[in-house]
PDB file of N, CA and C in Angstrom:
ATOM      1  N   UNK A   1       0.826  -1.185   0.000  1.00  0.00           N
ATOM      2  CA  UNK A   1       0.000   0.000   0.000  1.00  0.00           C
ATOM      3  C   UNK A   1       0.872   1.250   0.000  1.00  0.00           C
ATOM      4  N   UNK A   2       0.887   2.262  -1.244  1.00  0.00           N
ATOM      5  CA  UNK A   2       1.387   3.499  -0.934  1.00  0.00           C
ATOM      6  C   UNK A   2       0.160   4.740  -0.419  1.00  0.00           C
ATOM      7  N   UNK A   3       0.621   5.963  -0.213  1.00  0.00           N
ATOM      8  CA  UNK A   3      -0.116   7.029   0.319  1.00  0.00           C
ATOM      9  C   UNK A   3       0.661   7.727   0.086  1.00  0.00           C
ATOM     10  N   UNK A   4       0.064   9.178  -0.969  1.00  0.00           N
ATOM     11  CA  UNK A   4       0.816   9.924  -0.880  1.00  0.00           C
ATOM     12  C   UNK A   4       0.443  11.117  -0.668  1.00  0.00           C
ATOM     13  N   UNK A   5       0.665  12.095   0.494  1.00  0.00           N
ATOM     14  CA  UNK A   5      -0.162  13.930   0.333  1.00  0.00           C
ATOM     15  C   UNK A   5       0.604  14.673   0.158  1.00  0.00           C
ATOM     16  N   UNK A   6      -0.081  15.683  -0.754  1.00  0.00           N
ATOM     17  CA  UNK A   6       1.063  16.811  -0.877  1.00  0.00           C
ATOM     18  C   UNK A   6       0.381  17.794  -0.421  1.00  0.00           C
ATOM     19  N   UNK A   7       1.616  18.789  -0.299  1.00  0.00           N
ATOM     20  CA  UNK A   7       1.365  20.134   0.120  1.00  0.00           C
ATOM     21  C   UNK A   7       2.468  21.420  -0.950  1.00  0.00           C
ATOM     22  N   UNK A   8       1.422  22.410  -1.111  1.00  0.00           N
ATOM     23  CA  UNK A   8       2.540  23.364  -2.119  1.00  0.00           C
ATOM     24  C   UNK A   8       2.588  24.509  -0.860  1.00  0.00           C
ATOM     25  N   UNK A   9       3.659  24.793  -1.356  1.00  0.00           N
ATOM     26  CA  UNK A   9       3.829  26.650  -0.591  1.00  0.00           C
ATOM     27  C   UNK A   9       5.050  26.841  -1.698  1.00  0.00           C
ATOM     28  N   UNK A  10       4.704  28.344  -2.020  1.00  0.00           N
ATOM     29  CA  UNK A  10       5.692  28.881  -2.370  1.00  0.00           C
ATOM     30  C   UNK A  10       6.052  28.681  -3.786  1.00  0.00           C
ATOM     31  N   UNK A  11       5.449  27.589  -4.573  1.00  0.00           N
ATOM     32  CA  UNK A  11       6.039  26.834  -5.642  1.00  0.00           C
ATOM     33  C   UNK A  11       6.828  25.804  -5.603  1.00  0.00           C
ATOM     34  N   UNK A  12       6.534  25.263  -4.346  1.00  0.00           N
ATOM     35  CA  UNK A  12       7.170  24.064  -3.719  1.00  0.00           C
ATOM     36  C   UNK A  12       6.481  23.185  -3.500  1.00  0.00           C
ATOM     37  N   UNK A  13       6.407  21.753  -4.218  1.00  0.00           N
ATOM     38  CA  UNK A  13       5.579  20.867  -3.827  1.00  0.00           C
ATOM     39  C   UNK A  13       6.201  19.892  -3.538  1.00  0.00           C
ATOM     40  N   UNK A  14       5.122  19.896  -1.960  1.00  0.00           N
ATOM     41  CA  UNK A  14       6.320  18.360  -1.340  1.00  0.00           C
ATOM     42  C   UNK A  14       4.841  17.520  -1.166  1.00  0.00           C
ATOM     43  N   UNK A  15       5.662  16.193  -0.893  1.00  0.00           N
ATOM     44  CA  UNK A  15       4.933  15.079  -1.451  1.00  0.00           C
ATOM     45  C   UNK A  15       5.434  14.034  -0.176  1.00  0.00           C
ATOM     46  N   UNK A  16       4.635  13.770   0.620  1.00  0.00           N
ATOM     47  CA  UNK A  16       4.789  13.109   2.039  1.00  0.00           C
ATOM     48  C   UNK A  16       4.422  11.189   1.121  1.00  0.00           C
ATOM     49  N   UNK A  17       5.207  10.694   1.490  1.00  0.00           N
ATOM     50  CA  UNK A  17       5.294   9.127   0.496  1.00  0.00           C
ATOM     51  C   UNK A  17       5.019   7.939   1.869  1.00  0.00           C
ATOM     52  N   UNK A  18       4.055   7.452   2.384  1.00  0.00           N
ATOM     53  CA  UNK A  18       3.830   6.231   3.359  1.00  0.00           C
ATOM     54  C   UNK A  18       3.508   5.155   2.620  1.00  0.00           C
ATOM     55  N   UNK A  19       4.286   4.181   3.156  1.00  0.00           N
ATOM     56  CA  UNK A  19       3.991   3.191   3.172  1.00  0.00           C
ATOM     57  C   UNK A  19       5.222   2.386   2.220  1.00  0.00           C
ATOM     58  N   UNK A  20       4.751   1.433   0.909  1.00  0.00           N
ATOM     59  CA  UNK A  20       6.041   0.927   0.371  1.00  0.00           C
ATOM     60  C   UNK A  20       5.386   1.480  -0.976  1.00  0.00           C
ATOM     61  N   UNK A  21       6.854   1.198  -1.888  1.00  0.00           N
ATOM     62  CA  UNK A  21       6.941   1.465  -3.653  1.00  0.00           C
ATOM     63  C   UNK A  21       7.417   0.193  -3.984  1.00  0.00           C
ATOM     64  N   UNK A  22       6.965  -0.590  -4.371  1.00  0.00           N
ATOM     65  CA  UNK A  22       6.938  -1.859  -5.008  1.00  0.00           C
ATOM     66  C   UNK A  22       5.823  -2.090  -6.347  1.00  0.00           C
ATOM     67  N   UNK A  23       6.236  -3.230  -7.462  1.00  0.00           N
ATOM     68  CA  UNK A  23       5.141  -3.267  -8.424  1.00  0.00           C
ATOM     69  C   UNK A  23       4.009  -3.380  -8.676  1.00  0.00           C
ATOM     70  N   UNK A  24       3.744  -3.390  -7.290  1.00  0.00           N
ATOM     71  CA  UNK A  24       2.308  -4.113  -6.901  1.00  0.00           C
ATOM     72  C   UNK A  24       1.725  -2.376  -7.417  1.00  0.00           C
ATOM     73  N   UNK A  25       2.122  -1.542  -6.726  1.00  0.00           N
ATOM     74  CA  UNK A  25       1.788  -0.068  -6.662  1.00  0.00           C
ATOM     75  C   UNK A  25       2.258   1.317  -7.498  1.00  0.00           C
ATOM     76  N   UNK A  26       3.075   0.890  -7.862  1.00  0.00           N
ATOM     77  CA  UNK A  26       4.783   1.772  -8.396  1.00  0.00           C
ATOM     78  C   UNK A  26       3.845   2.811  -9.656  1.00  0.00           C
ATOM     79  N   UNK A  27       2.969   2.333 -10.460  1.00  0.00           N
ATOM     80  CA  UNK A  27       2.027   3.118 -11.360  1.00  0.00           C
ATOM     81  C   UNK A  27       0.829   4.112 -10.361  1.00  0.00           C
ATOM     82  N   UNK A  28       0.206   3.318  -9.658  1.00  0.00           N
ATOM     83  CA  UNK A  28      -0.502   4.476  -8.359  1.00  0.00           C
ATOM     84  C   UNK A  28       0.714   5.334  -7.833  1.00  0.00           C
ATOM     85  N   UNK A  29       2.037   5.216  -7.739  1.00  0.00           N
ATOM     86  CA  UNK A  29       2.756   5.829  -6.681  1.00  0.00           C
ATOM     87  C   UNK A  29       3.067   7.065  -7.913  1.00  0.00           C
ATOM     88  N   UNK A  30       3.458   7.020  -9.471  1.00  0.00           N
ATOM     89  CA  UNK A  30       4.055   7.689 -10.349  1.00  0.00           C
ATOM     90  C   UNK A  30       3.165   8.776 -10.652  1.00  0.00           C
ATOM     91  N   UNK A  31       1.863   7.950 -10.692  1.00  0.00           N
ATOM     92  CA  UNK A  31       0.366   9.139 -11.316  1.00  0.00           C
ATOM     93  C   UNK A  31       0.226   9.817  -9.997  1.00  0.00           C
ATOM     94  N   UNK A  32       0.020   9.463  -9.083  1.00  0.00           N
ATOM     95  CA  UNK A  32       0.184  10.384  -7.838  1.00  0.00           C
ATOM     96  C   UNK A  32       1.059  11.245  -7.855  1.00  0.00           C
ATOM     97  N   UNK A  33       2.285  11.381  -7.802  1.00  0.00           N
ATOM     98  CA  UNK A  33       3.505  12.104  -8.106  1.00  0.00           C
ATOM     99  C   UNK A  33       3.451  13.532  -9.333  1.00  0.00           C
ATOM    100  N   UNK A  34       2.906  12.672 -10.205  1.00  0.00           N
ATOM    101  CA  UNK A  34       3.636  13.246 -11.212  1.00  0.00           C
ATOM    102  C   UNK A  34       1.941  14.376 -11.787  1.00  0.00           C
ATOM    103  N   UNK A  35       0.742  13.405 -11.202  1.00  0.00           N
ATOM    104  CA  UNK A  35      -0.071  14.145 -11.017  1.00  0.00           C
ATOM    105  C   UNK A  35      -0.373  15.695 -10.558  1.00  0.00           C
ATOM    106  N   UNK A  36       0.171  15.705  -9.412  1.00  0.00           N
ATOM    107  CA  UNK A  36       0.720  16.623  -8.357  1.00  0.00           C
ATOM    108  C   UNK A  36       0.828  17.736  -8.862  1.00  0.00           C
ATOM    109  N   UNK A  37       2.444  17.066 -10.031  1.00  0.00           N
ATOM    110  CA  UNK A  37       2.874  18.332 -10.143  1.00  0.00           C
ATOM    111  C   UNK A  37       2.303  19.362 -11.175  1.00  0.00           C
ATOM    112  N   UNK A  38       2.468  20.553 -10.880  1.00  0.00           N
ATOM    113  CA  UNK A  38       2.016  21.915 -11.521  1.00  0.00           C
ATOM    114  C   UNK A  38       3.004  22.533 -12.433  1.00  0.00           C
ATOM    115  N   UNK A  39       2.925  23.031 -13.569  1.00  0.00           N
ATOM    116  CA  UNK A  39       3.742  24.074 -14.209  1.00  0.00           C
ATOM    117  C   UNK A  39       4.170  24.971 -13.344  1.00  0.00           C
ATOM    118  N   UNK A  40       3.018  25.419 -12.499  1.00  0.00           N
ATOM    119  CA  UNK A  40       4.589  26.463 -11.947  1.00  0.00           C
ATOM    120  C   UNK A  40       5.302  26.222 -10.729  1.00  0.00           C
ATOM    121  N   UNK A  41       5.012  24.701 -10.605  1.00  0.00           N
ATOM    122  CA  UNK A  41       5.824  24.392  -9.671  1.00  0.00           C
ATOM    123  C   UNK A  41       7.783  24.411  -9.857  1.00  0.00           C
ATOM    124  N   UNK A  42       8.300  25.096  -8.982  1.00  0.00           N
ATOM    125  CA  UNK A  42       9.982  25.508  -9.317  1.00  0.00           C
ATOM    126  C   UNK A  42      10.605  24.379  -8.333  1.00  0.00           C
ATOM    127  N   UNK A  43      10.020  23.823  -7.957  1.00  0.00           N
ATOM    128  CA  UNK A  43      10.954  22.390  -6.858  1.00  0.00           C
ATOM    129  C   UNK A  43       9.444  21.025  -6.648  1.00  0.00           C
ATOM    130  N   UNK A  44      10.129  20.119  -6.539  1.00  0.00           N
ATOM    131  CA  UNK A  44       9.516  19.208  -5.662  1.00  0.00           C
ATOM    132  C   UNK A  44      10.440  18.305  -5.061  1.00  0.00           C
ATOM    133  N   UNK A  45       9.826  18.203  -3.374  1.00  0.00           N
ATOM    134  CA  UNK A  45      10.166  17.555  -2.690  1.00  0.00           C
ATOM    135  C   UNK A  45       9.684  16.138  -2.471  1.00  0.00           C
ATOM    136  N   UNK A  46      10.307  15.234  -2.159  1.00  0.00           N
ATOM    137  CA  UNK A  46       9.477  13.673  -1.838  1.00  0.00           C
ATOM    138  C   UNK A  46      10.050  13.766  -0.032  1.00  0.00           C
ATOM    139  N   UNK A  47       9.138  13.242   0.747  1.00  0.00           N
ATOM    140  CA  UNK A  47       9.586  13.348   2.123  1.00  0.00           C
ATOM    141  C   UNK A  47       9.078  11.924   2.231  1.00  0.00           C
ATOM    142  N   UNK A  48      10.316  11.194   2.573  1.00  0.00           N
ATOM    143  CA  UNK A  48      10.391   9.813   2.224  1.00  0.00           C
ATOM    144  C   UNK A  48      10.334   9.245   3.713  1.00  0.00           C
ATOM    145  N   UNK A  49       9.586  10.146   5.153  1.00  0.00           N
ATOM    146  CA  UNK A  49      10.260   9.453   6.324  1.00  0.00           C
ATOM    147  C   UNK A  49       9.595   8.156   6.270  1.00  0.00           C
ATOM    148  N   UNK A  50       8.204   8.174   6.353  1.00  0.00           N
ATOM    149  CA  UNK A  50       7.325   7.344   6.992  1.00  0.00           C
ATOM    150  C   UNK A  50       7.290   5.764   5.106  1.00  0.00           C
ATOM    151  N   UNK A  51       8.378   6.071   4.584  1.00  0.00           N
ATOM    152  CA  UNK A  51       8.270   4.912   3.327  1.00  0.00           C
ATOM    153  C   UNK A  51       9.237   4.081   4.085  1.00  0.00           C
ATOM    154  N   UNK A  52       8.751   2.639   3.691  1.00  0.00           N
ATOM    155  CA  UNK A  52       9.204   1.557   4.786  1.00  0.00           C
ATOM    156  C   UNK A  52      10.145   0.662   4.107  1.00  0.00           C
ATOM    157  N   UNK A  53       9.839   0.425   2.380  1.00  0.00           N
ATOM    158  CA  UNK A  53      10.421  -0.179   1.069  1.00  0.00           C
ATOM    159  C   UNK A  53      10.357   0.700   0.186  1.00  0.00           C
ATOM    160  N   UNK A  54      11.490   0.445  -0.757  1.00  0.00           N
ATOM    161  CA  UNK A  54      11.188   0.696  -2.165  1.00  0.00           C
ATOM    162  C   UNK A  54      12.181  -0.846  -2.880  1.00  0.00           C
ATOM    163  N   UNK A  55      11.260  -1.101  -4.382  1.00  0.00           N
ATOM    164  CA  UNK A  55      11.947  -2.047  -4.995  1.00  0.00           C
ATOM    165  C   UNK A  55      12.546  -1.024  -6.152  1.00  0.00           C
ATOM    166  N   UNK A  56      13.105  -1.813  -7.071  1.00  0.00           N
ATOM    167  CA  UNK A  56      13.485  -1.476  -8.117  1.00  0.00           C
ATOM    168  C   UNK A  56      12.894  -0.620  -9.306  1.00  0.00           C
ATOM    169  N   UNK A  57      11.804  -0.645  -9.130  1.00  0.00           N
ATOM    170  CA  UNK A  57      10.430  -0.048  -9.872  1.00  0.00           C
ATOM    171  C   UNK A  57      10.335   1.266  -9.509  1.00  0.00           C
ATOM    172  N   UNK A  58      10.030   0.925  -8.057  1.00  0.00           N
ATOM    173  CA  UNK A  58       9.903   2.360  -7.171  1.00  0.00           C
ATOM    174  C   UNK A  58      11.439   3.442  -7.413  1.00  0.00           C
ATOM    175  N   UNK A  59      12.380   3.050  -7.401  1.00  0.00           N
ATOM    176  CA  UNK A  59      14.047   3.524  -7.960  1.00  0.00           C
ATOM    177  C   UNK A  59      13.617   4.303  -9.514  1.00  0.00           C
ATOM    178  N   UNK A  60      13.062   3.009 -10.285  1.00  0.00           N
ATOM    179  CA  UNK A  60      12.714   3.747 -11.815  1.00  0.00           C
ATOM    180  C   UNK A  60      12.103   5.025 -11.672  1.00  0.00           C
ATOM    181  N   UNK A  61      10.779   4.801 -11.110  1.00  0.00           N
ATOM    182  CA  UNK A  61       9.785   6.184 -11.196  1.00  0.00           C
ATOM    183  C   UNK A  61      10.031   7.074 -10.742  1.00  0.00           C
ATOM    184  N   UNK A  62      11.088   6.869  -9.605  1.00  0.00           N
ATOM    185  CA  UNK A  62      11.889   8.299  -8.740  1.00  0.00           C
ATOM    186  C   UNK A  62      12.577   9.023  -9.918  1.00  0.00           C
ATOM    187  N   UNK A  63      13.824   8.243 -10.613  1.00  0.00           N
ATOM    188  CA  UNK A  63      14.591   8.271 -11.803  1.00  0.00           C
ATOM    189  C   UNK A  63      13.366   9.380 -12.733  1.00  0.00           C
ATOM    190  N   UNK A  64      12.319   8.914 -12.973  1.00  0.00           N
ATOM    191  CA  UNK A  64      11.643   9.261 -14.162  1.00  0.00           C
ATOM    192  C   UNK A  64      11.351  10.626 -13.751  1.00  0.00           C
ATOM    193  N   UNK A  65      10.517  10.482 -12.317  1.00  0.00           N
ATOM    194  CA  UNK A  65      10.042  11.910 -12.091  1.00  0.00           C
ATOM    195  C   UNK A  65      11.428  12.972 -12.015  1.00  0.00           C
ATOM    196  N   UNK A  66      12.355  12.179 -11.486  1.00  0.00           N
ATOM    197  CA  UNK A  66      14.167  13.667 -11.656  1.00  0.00           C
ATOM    198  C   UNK A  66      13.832  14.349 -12.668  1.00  0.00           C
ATOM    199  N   UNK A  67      14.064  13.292 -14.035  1.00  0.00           N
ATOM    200  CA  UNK A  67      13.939  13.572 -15.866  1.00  0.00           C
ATOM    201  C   UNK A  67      12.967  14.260 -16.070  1.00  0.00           C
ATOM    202  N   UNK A  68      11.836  14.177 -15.693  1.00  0.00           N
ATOM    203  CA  UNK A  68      10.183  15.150 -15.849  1.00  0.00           C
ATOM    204  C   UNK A  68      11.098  16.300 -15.685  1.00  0.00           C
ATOM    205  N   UNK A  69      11.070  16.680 -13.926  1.00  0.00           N
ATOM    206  CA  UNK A  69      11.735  17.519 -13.781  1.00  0.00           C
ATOM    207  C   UNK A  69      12.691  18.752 -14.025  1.00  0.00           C
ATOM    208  N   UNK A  70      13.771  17.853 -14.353  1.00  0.00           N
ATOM    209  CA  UNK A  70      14.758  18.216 -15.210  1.00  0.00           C
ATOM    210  C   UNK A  70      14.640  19.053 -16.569  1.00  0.00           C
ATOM    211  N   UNK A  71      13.629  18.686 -17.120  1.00  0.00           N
ATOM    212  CA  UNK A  71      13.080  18.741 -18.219  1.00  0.00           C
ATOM    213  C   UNK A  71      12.191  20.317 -18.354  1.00  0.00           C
ATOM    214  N   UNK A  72      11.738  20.271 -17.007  1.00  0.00           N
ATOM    215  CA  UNK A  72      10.879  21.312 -16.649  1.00  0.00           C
ATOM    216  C   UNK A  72      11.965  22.584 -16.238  1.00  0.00           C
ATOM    217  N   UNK A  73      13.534  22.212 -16.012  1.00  0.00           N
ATOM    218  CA  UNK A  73      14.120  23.371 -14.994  1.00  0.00           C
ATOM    219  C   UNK A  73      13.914  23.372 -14.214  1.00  0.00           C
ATOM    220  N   UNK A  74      13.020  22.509 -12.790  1.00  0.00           N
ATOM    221  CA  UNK A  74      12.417  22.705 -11.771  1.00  0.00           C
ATOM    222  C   UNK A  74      13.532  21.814 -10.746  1.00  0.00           C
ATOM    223  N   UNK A  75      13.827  22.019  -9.820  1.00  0.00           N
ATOM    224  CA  UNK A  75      14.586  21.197  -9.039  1.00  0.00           C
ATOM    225  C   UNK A  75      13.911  20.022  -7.800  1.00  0.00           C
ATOM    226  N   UNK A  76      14.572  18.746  -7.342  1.00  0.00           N
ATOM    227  CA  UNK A  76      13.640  17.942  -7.254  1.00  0.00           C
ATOM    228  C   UNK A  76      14.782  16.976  -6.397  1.00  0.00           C
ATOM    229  N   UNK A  77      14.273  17.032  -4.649  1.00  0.00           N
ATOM    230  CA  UNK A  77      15.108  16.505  -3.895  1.00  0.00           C
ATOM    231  C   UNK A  77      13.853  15.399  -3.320  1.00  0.00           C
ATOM    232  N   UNK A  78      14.837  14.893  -2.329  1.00  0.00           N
ATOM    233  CA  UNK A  78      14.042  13.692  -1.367  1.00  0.00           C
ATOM    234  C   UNK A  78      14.981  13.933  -0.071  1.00  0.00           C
ATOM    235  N   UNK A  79      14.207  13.867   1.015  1.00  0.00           N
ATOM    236  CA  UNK A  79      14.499  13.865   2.260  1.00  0.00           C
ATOM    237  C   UNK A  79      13.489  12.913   3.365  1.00  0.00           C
ATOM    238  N   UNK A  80      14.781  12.552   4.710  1.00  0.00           N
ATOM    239  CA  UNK A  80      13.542  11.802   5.671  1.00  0.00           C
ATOM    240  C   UNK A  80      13.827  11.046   4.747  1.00  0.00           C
ATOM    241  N   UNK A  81      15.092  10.346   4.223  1.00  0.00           N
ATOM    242  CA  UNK A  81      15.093   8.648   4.095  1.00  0.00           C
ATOM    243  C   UNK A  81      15.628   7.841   5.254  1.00  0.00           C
ATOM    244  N   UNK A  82      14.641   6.569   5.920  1.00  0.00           N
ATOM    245  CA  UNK A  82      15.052   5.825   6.834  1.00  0.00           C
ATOM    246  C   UNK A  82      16.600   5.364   6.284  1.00  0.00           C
ATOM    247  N   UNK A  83      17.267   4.868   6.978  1.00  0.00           N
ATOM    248  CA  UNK A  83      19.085   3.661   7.603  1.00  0.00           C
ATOM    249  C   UNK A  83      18.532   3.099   5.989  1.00  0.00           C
ATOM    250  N   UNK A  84      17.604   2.192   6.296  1.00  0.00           N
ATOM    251  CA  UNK A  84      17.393   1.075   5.251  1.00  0.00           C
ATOM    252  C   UNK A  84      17.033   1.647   3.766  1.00  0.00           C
ATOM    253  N   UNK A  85      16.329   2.290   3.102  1.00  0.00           N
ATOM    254  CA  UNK A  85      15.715   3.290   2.539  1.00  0.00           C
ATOM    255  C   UNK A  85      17.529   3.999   1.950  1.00  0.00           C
ATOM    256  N   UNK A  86      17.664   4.788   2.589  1.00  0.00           N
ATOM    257  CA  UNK A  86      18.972   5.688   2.146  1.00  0.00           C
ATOM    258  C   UNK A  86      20.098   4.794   1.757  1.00  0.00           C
ATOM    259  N   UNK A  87      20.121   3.722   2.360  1.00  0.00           N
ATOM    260  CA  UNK A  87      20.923   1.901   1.814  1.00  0.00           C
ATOM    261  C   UNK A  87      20.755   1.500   0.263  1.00  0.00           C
ATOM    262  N   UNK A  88      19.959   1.570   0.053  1.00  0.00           N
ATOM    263  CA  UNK A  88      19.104   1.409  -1.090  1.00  0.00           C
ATOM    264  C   UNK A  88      19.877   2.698  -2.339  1.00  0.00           C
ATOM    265  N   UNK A  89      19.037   3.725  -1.915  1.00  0.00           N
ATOM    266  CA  UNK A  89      19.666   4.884  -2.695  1.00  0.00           C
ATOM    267  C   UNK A  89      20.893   4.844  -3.134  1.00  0.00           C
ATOM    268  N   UNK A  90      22.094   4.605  -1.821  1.00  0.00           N
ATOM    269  CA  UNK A  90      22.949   4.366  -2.238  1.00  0.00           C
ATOM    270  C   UNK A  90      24.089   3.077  -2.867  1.00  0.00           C
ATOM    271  N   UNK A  91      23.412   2.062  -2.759  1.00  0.00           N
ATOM    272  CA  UNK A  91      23.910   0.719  -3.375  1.00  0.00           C
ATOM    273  C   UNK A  91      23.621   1.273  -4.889  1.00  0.00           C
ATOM    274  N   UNK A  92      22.315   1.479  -5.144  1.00  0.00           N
ATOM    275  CA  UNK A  92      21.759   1.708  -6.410  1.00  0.00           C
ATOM    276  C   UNK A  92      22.738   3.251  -7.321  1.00  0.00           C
ATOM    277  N   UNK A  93      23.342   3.772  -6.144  1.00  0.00           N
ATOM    278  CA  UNK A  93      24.055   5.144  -6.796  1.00  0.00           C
ATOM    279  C   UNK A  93      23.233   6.083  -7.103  1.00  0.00           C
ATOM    280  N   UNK A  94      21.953   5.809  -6.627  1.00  0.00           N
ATOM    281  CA  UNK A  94      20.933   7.018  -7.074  1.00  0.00           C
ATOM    282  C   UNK A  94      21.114   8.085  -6.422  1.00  0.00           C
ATOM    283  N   UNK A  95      21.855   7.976  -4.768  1.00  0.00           N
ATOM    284  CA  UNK A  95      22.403   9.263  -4.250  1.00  0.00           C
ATOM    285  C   UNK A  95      23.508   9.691  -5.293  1.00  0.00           C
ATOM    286  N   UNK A  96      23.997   9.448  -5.731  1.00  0.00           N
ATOM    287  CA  UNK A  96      25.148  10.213  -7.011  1.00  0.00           C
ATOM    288  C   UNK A  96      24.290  11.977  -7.744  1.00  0.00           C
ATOM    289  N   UNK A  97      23.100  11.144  -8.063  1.00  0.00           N
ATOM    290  CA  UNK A  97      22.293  11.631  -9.303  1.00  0.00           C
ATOM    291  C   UNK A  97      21.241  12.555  -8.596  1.00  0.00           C
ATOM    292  N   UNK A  98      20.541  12.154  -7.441  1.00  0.00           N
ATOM    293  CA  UNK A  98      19.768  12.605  -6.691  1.00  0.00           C
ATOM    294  C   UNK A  98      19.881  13.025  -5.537  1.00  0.00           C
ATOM    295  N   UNK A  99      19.630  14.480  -5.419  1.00  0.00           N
ATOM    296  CA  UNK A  99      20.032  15.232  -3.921  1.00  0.00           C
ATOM    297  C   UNK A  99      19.039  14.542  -2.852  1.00  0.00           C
ATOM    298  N   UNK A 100      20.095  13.928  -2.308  1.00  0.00           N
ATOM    299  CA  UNK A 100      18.668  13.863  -0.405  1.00  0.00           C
ATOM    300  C   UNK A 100      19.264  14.423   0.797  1.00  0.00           C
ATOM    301  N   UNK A 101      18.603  15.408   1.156  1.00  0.00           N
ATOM    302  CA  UNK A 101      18.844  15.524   2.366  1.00  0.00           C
ATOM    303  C   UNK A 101      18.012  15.277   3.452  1.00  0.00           C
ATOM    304  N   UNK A 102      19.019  15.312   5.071  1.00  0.00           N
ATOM    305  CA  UNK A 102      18.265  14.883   5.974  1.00  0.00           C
ATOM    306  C   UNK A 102      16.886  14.981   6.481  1.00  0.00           C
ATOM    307  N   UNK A 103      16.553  16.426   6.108  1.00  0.00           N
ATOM    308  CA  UNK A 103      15.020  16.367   6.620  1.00  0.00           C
ATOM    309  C   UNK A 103      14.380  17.396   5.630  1.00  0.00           C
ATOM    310  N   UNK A 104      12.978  17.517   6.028  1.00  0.00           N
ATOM    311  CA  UNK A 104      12.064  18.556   4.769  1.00  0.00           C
ATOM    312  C   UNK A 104      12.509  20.148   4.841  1.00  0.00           C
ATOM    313  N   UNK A 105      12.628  20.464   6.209  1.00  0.00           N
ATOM    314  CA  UNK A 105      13.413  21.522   6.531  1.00  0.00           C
ATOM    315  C   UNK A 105      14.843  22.007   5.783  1.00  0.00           C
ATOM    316  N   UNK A 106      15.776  21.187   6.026  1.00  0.00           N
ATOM    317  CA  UNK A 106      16.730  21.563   5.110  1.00  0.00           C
ATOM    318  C   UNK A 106      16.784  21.189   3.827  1.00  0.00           C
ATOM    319  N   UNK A 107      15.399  20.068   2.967  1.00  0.00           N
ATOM    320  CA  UNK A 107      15.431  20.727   1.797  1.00  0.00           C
ATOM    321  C   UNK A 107      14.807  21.934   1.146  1.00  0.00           C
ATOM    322  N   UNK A 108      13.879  22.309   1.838  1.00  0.00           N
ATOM    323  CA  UNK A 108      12.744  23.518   1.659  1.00  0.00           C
ATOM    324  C   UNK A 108      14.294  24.950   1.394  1.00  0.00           C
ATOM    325  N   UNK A 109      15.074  24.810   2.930  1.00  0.00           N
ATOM    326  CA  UNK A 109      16.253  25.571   3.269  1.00  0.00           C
ATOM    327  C   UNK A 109      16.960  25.598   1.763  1.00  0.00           C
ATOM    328  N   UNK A 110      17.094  24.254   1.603  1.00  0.00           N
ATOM    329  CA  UNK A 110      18.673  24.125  -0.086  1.00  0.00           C
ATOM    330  C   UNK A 110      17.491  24.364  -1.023  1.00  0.00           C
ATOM    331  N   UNK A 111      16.606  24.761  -1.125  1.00  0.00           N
ATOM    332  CA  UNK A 111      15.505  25.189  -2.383  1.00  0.00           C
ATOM    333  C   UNK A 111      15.584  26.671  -2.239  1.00  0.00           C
ATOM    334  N   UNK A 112      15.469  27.076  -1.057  1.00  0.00           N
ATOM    335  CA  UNK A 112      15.359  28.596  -1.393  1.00  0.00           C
ATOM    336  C   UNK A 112      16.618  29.258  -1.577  1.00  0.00           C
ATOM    337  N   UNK A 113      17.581  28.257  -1.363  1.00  0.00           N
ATOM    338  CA  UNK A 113      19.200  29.256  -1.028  1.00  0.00           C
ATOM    339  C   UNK A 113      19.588  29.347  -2.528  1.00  0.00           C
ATOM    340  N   UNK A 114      19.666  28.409  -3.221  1.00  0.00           N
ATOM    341  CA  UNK A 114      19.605  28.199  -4.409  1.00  0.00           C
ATOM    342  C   UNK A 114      19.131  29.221  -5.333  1.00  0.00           C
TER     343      UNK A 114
END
């Protein structure tokens, strides 16, 4: 089961992610996401505390939404990844490619300093 709520301020849309990203879900988790987002949105955040798994799928659609992103000029972090969770990110090297920081606070903080 995923869950996802967002909240905008500012042109900032963050995106609170519970539960797991696996195939079972990974298409509900992307249209949710990617739903979300707005043209004039200038950042999005994923606040990954309360996500318990991600598989390989869930890795892709993160990947995809960066590229949306990217695409848009809009910048696009994740923070509030659990020990296990941030393990992941980084076996996979997706921390290389993808900014995470520790909490929503200091990415909201590295969005506006920017």
């Amino acid at each position: 089961m995923i869950e996802v709520n967002v909240e905008r301020q500012d042109g900032v849309l963050s995106a609170m992610i519970t539960g797991r990203i696996d195939g079972s879900n990974v298409m509900q988790f992307e249209e949710s996401v990617k739903g979300a987002i707005e043209d004039g949105d200038r950042a999005v955040v994923l606040d990954m505390e309360n996500l318990t798994y991600i598989s390989s799928a869930g890795l892709r659609a993160i990947l995809m939404t960066a590229k949306l992103l990217q695409n848009r000029n809009a910048k696009f972090m994740l923070c509030s990844l659990s020990k296990s969770i941030r393990e992941v990110f980084e076996v996979s090297g997706f921390d290389k490619i993808i900014n995470i920081q520790p909490d929503r606070a200091q990415a909201l903080a590295t969005i506006s300093a920017e």
